[in-house]
C-alpha atoms as a PDB file:
ATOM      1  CA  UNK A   1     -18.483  -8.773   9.520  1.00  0.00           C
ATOM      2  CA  UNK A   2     -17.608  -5.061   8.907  1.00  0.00           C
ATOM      3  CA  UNK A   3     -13.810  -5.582   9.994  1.00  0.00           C
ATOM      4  CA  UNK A   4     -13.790  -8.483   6.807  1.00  0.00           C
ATOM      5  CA  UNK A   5     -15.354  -6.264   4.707  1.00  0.00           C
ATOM      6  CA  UNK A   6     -13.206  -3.433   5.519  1.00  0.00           C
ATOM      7  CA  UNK A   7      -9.951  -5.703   5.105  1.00  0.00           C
ATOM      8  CA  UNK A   8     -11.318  -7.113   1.363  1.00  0.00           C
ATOM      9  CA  UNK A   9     -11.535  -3.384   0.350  1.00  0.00           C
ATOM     10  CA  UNK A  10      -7.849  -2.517   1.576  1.00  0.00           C
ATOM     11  CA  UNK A  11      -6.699  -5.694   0.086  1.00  0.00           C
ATOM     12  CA  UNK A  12      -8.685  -4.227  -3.580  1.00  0.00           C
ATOM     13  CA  UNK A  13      -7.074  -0.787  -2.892  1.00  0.00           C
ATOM     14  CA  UNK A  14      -3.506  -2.327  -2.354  1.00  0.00           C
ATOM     15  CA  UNK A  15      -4.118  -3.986  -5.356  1.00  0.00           C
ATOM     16  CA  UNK A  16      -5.143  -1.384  -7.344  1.00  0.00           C
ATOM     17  CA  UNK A  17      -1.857   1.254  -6.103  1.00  0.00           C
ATOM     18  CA  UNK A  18       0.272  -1.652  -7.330  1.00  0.00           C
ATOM     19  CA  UNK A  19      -0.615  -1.917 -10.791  1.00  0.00           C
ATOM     20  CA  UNK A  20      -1.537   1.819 -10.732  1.00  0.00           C
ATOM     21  CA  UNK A  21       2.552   2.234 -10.223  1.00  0.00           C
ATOM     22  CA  UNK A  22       3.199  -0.117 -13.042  1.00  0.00           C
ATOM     23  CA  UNK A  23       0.844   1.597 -15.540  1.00  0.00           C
ATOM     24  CA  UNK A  24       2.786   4.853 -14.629  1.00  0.00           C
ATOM     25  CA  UNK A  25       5.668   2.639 -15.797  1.00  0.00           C
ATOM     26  CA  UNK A  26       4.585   1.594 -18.699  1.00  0.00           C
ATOM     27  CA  UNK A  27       3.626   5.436 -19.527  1.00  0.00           C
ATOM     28  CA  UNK A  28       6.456   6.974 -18.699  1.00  0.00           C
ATOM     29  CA  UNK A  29       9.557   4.956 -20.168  1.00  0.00           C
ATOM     30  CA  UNK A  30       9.335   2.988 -23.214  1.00  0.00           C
ATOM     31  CA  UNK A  31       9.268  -0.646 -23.007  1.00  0.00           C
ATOM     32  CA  UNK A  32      11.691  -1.166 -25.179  1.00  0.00           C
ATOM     33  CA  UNK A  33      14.354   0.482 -23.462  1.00  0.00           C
ATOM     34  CA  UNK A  34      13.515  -1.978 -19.851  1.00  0.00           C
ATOM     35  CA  UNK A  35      16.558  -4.157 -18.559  1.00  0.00           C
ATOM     36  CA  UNK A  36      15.996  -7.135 -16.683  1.00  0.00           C
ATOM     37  CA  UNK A  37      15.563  -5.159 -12.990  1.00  0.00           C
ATOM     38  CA  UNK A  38      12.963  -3.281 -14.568  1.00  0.00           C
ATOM     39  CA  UNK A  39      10.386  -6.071 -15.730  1.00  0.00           C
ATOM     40  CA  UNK A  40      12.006  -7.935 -12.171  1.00  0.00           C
ATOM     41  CA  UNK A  41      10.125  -4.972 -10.037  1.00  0.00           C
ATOM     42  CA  UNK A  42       7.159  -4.486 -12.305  1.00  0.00           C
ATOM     43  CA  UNK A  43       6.580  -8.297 -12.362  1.00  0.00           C
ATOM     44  CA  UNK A  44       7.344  -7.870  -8.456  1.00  0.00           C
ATOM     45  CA  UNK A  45       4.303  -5.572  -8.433  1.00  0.00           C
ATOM     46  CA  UNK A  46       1.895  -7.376 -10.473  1.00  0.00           C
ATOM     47  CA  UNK A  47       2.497 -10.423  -8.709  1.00  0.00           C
ATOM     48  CA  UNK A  48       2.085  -8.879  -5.445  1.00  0.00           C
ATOM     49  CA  UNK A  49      -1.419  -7.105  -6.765  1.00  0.00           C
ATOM     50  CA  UNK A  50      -2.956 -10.831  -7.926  1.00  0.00           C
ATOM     51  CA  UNK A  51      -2.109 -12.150  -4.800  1.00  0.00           C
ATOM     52  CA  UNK A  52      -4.250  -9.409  -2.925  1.00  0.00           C
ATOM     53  CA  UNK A  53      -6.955  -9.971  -5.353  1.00  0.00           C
ATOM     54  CA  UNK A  54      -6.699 -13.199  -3.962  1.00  0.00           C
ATOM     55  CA  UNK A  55      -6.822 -12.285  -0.331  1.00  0.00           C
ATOM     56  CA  UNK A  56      -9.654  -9.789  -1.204  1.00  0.00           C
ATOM     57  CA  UNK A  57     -11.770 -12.850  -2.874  1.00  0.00           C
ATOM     58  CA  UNK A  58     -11.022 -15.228  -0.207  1.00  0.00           C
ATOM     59  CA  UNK A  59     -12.083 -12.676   2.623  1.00  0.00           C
ATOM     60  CA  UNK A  60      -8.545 -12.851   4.511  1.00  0.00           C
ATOM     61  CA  UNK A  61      -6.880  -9.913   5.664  1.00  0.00           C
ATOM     62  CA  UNK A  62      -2.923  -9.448   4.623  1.00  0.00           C
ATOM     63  CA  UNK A  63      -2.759  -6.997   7.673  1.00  0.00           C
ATOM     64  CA  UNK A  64      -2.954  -9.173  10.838  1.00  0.00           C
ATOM     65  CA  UNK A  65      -5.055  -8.819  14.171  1.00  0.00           C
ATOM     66  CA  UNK A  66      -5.481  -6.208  16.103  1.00  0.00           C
ATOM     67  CA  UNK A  67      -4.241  -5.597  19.857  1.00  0.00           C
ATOM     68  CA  UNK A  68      -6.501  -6.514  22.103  1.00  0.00           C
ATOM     69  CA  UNK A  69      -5.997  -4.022  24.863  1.00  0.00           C
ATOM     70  CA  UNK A  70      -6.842  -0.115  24.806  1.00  0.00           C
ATOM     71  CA  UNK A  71      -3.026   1.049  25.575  1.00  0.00           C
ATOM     72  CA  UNK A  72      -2.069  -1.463  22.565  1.00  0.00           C
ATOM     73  CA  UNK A  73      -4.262   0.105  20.320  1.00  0.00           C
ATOM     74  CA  UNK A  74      -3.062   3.380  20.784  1.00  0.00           C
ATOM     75  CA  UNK A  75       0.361   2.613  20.470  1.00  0.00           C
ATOM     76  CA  UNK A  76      -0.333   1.385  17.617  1.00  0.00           C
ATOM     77  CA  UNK A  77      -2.104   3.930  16.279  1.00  0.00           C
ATOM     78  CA  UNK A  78       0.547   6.701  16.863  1.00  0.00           C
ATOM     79  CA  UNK A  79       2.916   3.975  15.204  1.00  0.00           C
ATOM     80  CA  UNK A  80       0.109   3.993  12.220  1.00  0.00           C
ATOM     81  CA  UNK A  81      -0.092   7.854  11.966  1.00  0.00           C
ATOM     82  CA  UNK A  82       4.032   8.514  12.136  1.00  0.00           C
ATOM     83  CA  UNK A  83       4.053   5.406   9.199  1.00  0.00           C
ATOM     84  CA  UNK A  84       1.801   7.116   6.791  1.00  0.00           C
ATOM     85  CA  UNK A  85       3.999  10.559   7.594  1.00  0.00           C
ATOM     86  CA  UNK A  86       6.587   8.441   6.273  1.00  0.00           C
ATOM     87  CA  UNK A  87       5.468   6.913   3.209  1.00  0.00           C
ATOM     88  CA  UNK A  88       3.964  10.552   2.141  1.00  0.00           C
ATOM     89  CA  UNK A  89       7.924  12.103   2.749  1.00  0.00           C
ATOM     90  CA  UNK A  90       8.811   8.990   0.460  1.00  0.00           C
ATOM     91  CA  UNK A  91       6.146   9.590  -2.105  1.00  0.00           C
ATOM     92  CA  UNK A  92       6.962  13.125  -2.979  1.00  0.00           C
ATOM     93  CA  UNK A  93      10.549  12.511  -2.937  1.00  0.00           C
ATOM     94  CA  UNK A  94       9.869  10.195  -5.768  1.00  0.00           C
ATOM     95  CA  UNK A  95       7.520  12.610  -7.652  1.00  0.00           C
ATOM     96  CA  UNK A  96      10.371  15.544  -7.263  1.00  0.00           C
ATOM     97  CA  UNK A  97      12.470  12.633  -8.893  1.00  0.00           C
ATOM     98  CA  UNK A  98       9.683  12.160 -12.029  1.00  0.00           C
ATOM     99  CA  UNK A  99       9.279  16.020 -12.159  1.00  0.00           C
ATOM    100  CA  UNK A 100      13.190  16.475 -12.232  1.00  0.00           C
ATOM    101  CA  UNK A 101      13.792  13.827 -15.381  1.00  0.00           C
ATOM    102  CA  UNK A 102      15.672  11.098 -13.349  1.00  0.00           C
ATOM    103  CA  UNK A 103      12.321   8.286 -13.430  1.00  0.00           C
ATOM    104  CA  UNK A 104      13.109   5.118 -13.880  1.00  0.00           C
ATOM    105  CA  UNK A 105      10.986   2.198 -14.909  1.00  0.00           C
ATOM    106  CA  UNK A 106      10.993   0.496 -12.140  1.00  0.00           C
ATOM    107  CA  UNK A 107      10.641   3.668 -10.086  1.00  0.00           C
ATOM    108  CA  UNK A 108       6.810   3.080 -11.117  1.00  0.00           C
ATOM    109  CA  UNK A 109       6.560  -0.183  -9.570  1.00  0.00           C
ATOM    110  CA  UNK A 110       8.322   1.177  -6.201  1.00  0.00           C
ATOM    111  CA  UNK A 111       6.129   4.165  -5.934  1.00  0.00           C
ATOM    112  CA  UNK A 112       2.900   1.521  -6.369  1.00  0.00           C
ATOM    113  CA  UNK A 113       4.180  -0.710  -3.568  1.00  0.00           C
ATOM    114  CA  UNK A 114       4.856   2.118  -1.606  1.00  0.00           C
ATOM    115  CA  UNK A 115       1.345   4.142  -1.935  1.00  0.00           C
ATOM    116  CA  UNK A 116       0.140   0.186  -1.356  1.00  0.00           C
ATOM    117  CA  UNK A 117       1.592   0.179   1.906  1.00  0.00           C
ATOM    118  CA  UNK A 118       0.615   3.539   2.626  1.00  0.00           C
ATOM    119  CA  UNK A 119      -3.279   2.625   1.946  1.00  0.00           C
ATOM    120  CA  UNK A 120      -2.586  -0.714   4.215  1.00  0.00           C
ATOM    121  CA  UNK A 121      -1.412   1.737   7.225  1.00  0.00           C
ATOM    122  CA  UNK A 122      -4.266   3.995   6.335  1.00  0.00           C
ATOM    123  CA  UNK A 123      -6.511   0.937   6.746  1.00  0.00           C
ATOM    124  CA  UNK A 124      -5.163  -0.047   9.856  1.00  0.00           C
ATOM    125  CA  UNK A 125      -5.320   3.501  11.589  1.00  0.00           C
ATOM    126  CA  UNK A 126      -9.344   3.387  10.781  1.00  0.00           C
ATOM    127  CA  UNK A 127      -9.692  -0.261  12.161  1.00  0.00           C
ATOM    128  CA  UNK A 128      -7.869   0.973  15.263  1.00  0.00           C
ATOM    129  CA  UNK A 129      -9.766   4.071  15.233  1.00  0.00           C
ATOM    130  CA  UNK A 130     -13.400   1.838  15.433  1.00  0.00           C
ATOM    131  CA  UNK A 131     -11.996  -0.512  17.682  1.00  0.00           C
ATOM    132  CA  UNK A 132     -11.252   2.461  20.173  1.00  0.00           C
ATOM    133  CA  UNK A 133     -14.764   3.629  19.679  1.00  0.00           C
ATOM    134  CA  UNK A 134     -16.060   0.596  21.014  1.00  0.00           C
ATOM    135  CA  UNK A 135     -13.620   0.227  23.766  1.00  0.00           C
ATOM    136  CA  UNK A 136     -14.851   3.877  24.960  1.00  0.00           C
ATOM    137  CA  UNK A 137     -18.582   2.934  24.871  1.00  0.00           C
END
């Protein structure tokens, strides 16, 4: 019950970083200066945010099961931890872009589905983390 729960509110948080990163689109460049790429990732990102509204309603987890065995789970945590390391190196590379001038709009819609992925490893490494516990009791 608590690992469905806990997958429903990654699946909202997912959600949310996606269309959080096409709002910062929509704030930062002027719609009327998009090309077709631009409403192609943004549409990208708003499509992939409904459907993990979806998952979130239906109680299904976009992440996948677990290993099974203590050695898996740790593996898979380190794996977890040097992702997130990662997607943060990623993440302030684009905000040095945005601070510098050269943001695009669909730069918006990347960083979303980026800090998205980011909060789906970061929900992983805490499922791993209470499965461990449990193993260790």
């Amino acid at each position: 019950m608590a690992q469905k729960s806990a997958s429903r509110g990654i699946s909202i948080g997912m959600g949310v970083a996606a269309l959080a990163g096409v709002a910062l689109s929509l704030l930062t460049t002027p719609v009327a200066d998009w090309e077709f790429f631009d409403w192609l990732f943004n549409g990208v990102a708003v499509a992939f945010a409904v459907a993990l509204f979806i998952f979130a309603a239906l109680g299904r987890s976009p992440l996948g099961s677990l290993p099974t065995d203590e050695h898996g789970l740790r593996r898979t945590r380190v794996l977890a931890i040097f992702a997130i390391a990662a997607f943060g190196v990623v993440l302030l590379l684009f905000l040095g872009a945005g601070l510098t001038g050269s943001w695009d709009p669909q730069d918006g819609a990347v960083v979303g589905l980026i800090a998205a992925a980011a909060i789906s490893v970061a929900g992983r490494l805490s499922l791993i983390n209470r499965a461990l516990e449990s193993h260790t009791r």
